[in-house]
C-alpha atoms as a PDB file:
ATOM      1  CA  UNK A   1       7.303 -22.616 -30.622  1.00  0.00           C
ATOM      2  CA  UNK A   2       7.167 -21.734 -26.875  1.00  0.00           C
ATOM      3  CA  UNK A   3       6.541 -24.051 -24.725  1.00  0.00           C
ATOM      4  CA  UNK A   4       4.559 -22.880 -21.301  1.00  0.00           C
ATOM      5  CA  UNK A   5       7.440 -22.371 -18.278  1.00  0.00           C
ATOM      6  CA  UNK A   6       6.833 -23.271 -15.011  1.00  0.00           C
ATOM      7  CA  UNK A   7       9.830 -20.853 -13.766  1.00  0.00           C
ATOM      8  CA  UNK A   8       9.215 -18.067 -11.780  1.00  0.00           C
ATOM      9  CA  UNK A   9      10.064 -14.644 -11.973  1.00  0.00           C
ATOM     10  CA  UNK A  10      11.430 -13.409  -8.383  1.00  0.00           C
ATOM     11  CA  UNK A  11      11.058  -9.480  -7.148  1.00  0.00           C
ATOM     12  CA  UNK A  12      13.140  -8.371  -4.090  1.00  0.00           C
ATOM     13  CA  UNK A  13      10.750  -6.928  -1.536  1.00  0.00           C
ATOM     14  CA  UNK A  14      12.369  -7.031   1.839  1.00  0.00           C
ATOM     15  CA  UNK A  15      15.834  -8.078   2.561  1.00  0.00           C
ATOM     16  CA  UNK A  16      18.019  -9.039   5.258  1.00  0.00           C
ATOM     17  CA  UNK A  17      18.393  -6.117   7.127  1.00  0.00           C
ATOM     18  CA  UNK A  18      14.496  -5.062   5.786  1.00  0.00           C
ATOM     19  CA  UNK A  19      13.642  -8.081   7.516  1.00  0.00           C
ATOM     20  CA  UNK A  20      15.643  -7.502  11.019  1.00  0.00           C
ATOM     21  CA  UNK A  21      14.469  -3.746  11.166  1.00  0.00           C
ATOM     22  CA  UNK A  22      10.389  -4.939  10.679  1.00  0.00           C
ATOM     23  CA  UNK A  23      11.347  -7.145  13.580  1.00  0.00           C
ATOM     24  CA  UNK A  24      12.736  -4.680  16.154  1.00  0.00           C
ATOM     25  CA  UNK A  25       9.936  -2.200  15.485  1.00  0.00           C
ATOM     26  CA  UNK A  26       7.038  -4.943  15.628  1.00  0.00           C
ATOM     27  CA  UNK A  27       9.087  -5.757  19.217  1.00  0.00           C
ATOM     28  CA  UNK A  28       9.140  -2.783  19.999  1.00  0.00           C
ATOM     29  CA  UNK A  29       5.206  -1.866  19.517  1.00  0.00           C
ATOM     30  CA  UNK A  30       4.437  -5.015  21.233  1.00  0.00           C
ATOM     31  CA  UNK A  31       6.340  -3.834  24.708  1.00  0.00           C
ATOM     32  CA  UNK A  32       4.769  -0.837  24.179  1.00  0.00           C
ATOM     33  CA  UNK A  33       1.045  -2.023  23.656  1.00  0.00           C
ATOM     34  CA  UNK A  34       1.801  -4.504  26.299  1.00  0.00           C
ATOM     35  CA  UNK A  35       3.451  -2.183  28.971  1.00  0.00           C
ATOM     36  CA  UNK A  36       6.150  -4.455  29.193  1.00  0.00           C
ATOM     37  CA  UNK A  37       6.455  -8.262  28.875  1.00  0.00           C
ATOM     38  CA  UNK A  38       4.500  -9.325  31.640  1.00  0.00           C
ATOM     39  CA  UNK A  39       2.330 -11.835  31.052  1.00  0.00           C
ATOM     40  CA  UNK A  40       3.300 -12.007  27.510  1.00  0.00           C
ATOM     41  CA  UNK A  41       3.514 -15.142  25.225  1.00  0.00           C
ATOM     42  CA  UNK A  42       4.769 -15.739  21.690  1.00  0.00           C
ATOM     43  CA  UNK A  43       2.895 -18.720  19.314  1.00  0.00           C
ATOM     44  CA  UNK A  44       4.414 -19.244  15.894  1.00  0.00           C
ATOM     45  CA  UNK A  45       2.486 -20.484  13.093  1.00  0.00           C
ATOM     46  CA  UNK A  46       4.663 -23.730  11.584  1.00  0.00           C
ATOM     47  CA  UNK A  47       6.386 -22.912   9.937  1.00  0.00           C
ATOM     48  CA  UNK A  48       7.422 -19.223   9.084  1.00  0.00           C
ATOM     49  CA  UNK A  49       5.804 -17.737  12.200  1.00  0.00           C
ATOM     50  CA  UNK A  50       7.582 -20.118  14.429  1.00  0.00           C
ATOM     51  CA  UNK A  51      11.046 -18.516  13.261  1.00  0.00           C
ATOM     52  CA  UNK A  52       9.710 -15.148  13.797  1.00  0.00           C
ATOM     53  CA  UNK A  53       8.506 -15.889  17.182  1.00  0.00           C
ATOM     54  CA  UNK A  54      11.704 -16.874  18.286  1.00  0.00           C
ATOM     55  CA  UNK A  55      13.675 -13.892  16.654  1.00  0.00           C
ATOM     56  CA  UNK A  56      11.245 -11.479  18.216  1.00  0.00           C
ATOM     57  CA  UNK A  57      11.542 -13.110  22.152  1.00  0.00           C
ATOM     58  CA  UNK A  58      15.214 -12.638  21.532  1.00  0.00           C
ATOM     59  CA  UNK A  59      14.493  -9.018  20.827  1.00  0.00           C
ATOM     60  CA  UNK A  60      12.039  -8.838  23.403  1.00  0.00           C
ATOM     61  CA  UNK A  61      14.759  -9.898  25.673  1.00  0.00           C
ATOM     62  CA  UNK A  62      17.476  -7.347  24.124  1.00  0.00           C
ATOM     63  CA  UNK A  63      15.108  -4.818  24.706  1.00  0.00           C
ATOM     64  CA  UNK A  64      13.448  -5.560  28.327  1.00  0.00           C
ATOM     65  CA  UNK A  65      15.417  -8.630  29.532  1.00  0.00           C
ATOM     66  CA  UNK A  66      12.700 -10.706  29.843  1.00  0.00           C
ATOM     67  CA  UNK A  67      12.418 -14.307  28.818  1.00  0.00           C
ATOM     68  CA  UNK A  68       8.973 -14.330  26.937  1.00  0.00           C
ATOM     69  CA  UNK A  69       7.601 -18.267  26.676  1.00  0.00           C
ATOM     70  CA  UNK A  70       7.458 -19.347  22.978  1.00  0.00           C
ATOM     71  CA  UNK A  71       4.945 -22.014  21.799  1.00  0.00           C
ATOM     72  CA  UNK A  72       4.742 -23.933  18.506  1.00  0.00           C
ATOM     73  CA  UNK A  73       1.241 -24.519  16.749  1.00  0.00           C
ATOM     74  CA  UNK A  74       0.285 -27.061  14.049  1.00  0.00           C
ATOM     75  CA  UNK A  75      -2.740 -25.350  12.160  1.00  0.00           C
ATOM     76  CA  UNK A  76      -3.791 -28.463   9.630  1.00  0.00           C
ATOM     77  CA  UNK A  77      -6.066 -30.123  11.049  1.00  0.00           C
ATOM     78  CA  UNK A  78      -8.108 -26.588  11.780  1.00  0.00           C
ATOM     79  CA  UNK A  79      -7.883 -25.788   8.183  1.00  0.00           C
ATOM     80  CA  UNK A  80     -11.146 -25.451   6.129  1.00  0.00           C
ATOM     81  CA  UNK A  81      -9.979 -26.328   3.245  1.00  0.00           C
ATOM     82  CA  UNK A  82      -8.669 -30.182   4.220  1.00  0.00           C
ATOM     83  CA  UNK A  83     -11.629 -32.026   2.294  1.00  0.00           C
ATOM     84  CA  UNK A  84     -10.764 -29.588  -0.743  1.00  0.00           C
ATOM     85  CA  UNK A  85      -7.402 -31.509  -0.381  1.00  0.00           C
ATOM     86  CA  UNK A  86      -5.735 -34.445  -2.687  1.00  0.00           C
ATOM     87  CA  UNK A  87      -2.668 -35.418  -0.551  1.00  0.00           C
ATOM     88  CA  UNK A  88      -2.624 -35.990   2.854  1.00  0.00           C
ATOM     89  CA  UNK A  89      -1.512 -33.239   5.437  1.00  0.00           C
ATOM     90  CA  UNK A  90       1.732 -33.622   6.669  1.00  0.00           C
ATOM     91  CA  UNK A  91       1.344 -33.490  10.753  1.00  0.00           C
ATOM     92  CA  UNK A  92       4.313 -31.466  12.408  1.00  0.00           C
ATOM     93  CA  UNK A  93       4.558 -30.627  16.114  1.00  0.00           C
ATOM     94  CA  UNK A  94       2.518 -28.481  18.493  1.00  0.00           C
ATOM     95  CA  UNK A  95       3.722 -27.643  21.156  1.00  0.00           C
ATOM     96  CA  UNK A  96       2.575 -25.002  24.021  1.00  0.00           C
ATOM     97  CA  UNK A  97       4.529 -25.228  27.119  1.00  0.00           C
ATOM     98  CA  UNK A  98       3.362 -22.722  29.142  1.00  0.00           C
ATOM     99  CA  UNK A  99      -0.547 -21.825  30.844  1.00  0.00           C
ATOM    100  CA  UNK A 100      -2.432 -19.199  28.274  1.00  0.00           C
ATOM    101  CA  UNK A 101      -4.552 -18.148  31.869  1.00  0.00           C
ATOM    102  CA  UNK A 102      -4.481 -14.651  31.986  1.00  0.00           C
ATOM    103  CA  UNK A 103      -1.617 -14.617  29.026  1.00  0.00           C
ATOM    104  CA  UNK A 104      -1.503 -11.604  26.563  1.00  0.00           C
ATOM    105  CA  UNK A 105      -0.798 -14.809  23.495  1.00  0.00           C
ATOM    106  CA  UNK A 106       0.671 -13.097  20.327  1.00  0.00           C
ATOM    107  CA  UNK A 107       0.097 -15.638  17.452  1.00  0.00           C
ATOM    108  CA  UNK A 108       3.082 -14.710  15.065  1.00  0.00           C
ATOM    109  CA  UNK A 109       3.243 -15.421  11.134  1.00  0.00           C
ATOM    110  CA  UNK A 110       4.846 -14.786   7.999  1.00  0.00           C
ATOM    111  CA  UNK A 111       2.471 -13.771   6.033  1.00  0.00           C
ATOM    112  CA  UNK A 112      -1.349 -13.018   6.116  1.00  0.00           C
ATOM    113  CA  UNK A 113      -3.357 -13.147   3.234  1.00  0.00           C
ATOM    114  CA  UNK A 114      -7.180 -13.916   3.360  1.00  0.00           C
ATOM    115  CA  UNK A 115      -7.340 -14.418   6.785  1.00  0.00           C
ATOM    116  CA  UNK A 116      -8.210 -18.824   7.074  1.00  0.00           C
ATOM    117  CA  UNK A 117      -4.861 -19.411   8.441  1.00  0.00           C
ATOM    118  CA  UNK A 118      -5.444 -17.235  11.497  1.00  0.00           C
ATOM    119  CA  UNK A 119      -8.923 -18.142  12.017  1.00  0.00           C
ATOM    120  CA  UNK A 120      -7.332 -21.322  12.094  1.00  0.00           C
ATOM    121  CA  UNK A 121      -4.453 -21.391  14.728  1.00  0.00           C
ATOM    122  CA  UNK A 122      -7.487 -19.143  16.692  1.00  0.00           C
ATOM    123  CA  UNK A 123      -9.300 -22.406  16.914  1.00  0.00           C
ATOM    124  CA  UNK A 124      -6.307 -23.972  17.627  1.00  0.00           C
ATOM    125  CA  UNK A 125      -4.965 -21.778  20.571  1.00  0.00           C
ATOM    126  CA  UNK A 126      -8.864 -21.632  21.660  1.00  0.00           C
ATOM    127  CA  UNK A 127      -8.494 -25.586  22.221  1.00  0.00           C
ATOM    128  CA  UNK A 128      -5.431 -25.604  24.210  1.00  0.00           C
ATOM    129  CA  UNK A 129      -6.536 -22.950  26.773  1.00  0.00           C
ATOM    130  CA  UNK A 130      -8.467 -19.322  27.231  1.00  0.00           C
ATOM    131  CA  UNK A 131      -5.790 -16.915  27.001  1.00  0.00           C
ATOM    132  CA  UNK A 132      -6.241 -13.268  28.113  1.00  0.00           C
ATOM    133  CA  UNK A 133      -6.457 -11.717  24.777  1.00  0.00           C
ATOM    134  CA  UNK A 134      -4.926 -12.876  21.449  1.00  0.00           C
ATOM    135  CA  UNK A 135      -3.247 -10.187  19.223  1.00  0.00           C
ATOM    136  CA  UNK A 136      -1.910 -11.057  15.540  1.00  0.00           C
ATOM    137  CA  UNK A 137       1.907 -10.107  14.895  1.00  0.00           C
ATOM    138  CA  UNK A 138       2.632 -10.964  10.707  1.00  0.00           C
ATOM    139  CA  UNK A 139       5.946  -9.909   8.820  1.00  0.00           C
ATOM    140  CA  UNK A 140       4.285  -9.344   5.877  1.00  0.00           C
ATOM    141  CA  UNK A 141       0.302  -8.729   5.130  1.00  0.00           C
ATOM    142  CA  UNK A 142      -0.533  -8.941   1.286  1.00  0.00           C
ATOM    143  CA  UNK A 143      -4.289  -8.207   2.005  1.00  0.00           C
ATOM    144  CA  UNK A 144      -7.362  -9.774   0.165  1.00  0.00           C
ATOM    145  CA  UNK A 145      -9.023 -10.713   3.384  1.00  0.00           C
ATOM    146  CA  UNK A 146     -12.010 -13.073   3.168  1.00  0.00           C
ATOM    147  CA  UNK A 147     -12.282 -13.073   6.968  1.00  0.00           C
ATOM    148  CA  UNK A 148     -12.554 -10.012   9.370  1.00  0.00           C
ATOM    149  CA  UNK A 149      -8.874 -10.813  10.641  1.00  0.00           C
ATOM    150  CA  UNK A 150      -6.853  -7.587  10.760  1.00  0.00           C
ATOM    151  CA  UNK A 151      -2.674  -7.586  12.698  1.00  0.00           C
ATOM    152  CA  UNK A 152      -2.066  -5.905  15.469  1.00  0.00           C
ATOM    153  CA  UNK A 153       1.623  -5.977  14.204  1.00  0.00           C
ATOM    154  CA  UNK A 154       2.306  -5.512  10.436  1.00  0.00           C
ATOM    155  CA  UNK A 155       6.512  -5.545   9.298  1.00  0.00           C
ATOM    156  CA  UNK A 156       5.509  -4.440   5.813  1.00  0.00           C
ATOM    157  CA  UNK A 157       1.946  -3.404   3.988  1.00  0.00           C
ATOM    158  CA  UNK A 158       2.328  -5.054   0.581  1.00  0.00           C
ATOM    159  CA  UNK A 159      -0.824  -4.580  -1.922  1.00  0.00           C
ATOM    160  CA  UNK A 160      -0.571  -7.667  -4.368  1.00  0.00           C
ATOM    161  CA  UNK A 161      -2.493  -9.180  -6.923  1.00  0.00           C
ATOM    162  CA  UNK A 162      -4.213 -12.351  -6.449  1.00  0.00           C
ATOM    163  CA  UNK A 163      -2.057 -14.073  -9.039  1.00  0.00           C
ATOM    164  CA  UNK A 164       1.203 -13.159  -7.420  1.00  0.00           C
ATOM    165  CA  UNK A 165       2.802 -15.192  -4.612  1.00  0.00           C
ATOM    166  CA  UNK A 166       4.676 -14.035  -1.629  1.00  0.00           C
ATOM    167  CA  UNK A 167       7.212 -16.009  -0.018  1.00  0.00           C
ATOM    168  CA  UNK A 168       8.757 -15.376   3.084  1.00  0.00           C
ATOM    169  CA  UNK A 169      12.369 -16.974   3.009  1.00  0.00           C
ATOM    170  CA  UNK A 170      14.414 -17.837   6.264  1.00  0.00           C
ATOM    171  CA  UNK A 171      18.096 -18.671   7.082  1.00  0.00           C
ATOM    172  CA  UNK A 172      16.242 -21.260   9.752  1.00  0.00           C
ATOM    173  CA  UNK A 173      15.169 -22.928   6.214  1.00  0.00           C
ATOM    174  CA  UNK A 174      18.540 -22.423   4.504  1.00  0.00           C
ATOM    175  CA  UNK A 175      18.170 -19.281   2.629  1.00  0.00           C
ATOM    176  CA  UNK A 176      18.899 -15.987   2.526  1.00  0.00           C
ATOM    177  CA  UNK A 177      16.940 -13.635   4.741  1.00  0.00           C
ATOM    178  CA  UNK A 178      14.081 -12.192   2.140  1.00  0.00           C
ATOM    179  CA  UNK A 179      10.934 -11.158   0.896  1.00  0.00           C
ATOM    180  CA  UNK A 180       9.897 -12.170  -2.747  1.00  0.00           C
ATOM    181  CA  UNK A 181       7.221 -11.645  -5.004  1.00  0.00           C
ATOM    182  CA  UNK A 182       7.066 -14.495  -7.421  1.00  0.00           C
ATOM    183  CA  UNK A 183       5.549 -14.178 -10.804  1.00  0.00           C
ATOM    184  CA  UNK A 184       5.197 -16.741 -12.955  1.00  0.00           C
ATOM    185  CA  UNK A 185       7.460 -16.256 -16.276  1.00  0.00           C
END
């Protein structure tokens, strides 16, 4: 008899170097958009976009040799879905060092989906100061929106299905540089 498996098939969608290229251009189309990094600021998502926000100033600063700041955000306690919640959400760090006054703010994450996670750290950047303008920079955007939220900055366009799940894997976290599809078996 089979018994139901809780194992997961993995697909291969972006690798290492996939991963390092997606980052150079979306650098590169930020400068551009930006005319330069002037006035520019970088706010990762915890924890993917955090990551990302720090490989891209580094390319930022490759590219224009400018030090862009780098902030830190904490989104749980902006989610909507907290009450919908059994366990209690784990806390990490926030942390914006820097004045978002007259700041271009790029919020940076891994992957955007239906759109509550950035409607989210929106809230949560709006509560920390009134930057300039916000623009969205994600590696990877699976859509089915349920929000109007669209990237300024997309690494890869990746239709899915609902049922599938996309994971974002980091050597910050231990891995391997990649993009997966998971599938359950």
């Amino acid at each position: 008899m089979n018994q139901p498996s809780d194992r997961k098939e993995e697909k291969l969608i972006m690798d290492v170097g996939d991963i390092a290229r997606a980052l150079t251009r979306i650098a590169h189309e930020i400068l551009e958009r930006n005319k330069g990094g002037k006035d520019l600021a970088l706010v990762g998502i915890r924890t993917g976009g955090v990551h990302l926000a720090h490989r891209l100033a580094k390319r930022v600063h490759g590219i224009e040799g400018v030090q862009i700041p780098i902030g830190e955000l904490d989104i749980t306690l902006y989610r909507d879905d907290l009450a919908l919640r059994k366990n209690q959400p784990i806390l990490r760090k926030t942390s914006v060092p820097f004045d978002m006054a007259n700041k271009v703010v790029v919020l940076v994450d891994d992957v955007l989906f239906t759109g509550r996670t950035i409607r989210a750290a929106m809230d949560g950047l709006m509560d920390l100061g009134r930057p300039e303008e916000i623009q969205l920079a994600v590696l990877v955007d699976r859509g089915h929106r349920q929000l109007p939220i669209k990237a300024n900055y997309i690494g890869k366009n990746l239709p899915t299905s609902r049922d599938e799940q996309v994971q974002v894997l980091l050597e910050e976290d231990g891995e391997t540089d990649r993009v997966v599809i998971l599938r359950a078996e």
